[in-house]
N, C-alpha and C. Protein backbone atom coordinates (compact mmCIF):
# COMPACT_ATOMS: atom_id res chain seq x y z
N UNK A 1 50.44 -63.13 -46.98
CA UNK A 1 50.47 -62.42 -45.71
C UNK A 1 49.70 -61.10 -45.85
N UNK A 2 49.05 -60.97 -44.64
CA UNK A 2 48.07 -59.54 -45.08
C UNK A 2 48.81 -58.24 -45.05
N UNK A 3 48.41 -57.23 -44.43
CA UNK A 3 48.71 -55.98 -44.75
C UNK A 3 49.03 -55.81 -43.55
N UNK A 4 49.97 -56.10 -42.25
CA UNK A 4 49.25 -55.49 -41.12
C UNK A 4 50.99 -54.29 -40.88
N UNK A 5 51.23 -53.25 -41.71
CA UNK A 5 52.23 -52.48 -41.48
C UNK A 5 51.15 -51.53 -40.07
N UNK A 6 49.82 -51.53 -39.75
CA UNK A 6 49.33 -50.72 -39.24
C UNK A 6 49.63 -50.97 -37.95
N UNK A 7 49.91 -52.50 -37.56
CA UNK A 7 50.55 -52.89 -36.00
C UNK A 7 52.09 -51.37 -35.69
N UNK A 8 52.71 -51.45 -37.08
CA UNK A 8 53.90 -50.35 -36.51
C UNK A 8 53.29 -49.08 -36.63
N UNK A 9 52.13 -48.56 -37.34
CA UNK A 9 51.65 -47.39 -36.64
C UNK A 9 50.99 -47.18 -35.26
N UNK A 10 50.30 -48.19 -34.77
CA UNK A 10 50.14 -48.16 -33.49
C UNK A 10 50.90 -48.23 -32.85
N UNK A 11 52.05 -48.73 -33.02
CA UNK A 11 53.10 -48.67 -31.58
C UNK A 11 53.86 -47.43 -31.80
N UNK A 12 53.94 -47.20 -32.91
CA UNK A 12 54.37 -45.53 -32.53
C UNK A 12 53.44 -45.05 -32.11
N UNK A 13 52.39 -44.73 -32.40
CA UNK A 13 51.43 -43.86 -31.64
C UNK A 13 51.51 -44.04 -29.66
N UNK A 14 51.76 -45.33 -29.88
CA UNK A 14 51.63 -46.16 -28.30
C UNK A 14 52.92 -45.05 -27.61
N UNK A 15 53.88 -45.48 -28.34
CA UNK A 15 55.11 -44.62 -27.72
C UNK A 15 55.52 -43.05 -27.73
N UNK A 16 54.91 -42.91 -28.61
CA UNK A 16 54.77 -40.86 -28.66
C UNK A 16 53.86 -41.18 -27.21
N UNK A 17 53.06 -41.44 -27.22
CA UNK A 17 51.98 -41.15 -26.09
C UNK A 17 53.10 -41.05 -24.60
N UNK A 18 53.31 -42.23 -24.72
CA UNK A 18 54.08 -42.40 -23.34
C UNK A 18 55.33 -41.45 -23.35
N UNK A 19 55.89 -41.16 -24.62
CA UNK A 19 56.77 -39.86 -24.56
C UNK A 19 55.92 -38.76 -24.23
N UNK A 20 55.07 -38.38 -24.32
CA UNK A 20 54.30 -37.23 -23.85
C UNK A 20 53.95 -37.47 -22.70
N UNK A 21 53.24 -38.74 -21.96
CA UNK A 21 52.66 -38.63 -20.77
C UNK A 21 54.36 -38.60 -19.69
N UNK A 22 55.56 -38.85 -20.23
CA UNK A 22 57.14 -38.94 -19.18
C UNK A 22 57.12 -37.15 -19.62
N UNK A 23 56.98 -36.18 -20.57
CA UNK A 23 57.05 -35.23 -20.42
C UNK A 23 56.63 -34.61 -19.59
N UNK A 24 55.20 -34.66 -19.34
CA UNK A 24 54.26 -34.07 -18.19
C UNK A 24 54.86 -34.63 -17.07
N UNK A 25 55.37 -35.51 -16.83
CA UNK A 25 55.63 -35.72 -15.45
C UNK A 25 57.59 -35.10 -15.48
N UNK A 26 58.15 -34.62 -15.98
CA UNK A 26 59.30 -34.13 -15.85
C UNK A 26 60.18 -35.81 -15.84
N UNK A 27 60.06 -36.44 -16.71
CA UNK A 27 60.66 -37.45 -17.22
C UNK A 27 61.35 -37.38 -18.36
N UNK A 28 62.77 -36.73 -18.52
CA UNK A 28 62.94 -36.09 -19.61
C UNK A 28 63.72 -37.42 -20.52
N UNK A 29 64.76 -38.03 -19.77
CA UNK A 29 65.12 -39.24 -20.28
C UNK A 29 64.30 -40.37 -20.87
N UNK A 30 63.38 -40.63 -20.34
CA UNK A 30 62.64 -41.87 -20.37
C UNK A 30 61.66 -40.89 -21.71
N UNK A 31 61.62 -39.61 -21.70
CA UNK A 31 60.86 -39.59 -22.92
C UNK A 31 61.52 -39.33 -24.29
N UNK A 32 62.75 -38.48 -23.99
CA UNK A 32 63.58 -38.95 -25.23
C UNK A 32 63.76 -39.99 -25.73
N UNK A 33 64.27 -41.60 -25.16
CA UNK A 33 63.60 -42.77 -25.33
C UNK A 33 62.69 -42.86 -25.90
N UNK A 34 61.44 -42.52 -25.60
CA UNK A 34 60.56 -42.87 -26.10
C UNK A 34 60.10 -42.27 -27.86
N UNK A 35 60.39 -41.13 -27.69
CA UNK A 35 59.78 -40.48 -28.33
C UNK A 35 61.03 -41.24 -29.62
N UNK A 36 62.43 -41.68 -29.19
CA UNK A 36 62.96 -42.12 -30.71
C UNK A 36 62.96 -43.63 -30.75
N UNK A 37 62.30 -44.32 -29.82
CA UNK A 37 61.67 -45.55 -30.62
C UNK A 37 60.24 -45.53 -31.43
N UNK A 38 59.64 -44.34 -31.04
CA UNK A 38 58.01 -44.46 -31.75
C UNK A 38 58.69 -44.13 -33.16
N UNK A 39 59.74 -43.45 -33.25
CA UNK A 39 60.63 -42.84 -34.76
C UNK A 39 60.84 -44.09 -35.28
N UNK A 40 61.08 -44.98 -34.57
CA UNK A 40 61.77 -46.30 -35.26
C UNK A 40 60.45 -46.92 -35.21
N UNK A 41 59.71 -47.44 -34.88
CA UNK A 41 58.64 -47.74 -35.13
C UNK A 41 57.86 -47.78 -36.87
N UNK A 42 57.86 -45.55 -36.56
CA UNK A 42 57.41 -44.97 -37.58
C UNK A 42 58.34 -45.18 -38.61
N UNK A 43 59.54 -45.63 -39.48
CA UNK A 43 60.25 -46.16 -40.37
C UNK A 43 59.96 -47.52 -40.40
N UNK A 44 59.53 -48.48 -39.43
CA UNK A 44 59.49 -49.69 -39.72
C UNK A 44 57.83 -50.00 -40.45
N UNK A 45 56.81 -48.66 -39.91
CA UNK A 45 55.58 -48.64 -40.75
C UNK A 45 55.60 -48.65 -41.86
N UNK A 46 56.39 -47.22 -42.26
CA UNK A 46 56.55 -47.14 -43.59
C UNK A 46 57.35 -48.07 -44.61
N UNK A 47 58.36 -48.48 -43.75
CA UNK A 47 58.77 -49.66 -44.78
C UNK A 47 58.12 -50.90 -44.91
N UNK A 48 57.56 -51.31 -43.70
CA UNK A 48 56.49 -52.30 -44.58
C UNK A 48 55.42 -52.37 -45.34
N UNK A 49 54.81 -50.76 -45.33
CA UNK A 49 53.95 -50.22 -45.92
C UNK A 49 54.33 -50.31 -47.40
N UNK A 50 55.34 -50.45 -47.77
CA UNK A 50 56.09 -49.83 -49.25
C UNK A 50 56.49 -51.53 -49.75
N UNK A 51 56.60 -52.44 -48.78
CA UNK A 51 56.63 -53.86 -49.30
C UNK A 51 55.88 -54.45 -50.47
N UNK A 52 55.94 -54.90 -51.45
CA UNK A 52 55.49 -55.48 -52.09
C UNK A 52 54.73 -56.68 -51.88
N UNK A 53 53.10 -56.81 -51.88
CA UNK A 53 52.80 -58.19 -51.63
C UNK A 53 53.13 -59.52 -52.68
C-alpha cells in the first residue's frame, strides 16, 4: 500500500479553511466544528505517517 497519509493532510487543510471561511462570516459554532475535526484529521496524518510499511 502506498504512502497516501497526505489525503489526511489535505482534509485538514480542507477543514481549517472552512473553519476560517464560518469565522469570517460570524459562524462561530460551525467553525469550532470545524476547526476540531481538521485536529482529528491532523492526528490521523500523523499517525499514518508514523505507520510502518
Amino acid at each position: 500500500m502506498r504512502n497516501t497519509a497526505w489525503l489526511w493532510f489535505a482534509g485538514c487543510i480542507a477543514w481549517a479553511v472552512d473553519g476560517i471561511v464560518s469565522l469570517h462570516f460570524h459562524s462561530l459554532q460551525h467553525a469550532q466544528l470545524a476547526f476540531m475535526v481538521s485536529l482529528v484529521f491532523l492526528a490521523a496524518g500523523f499517525f499514518y505517517r508514523k505507520q510502518k510499511r
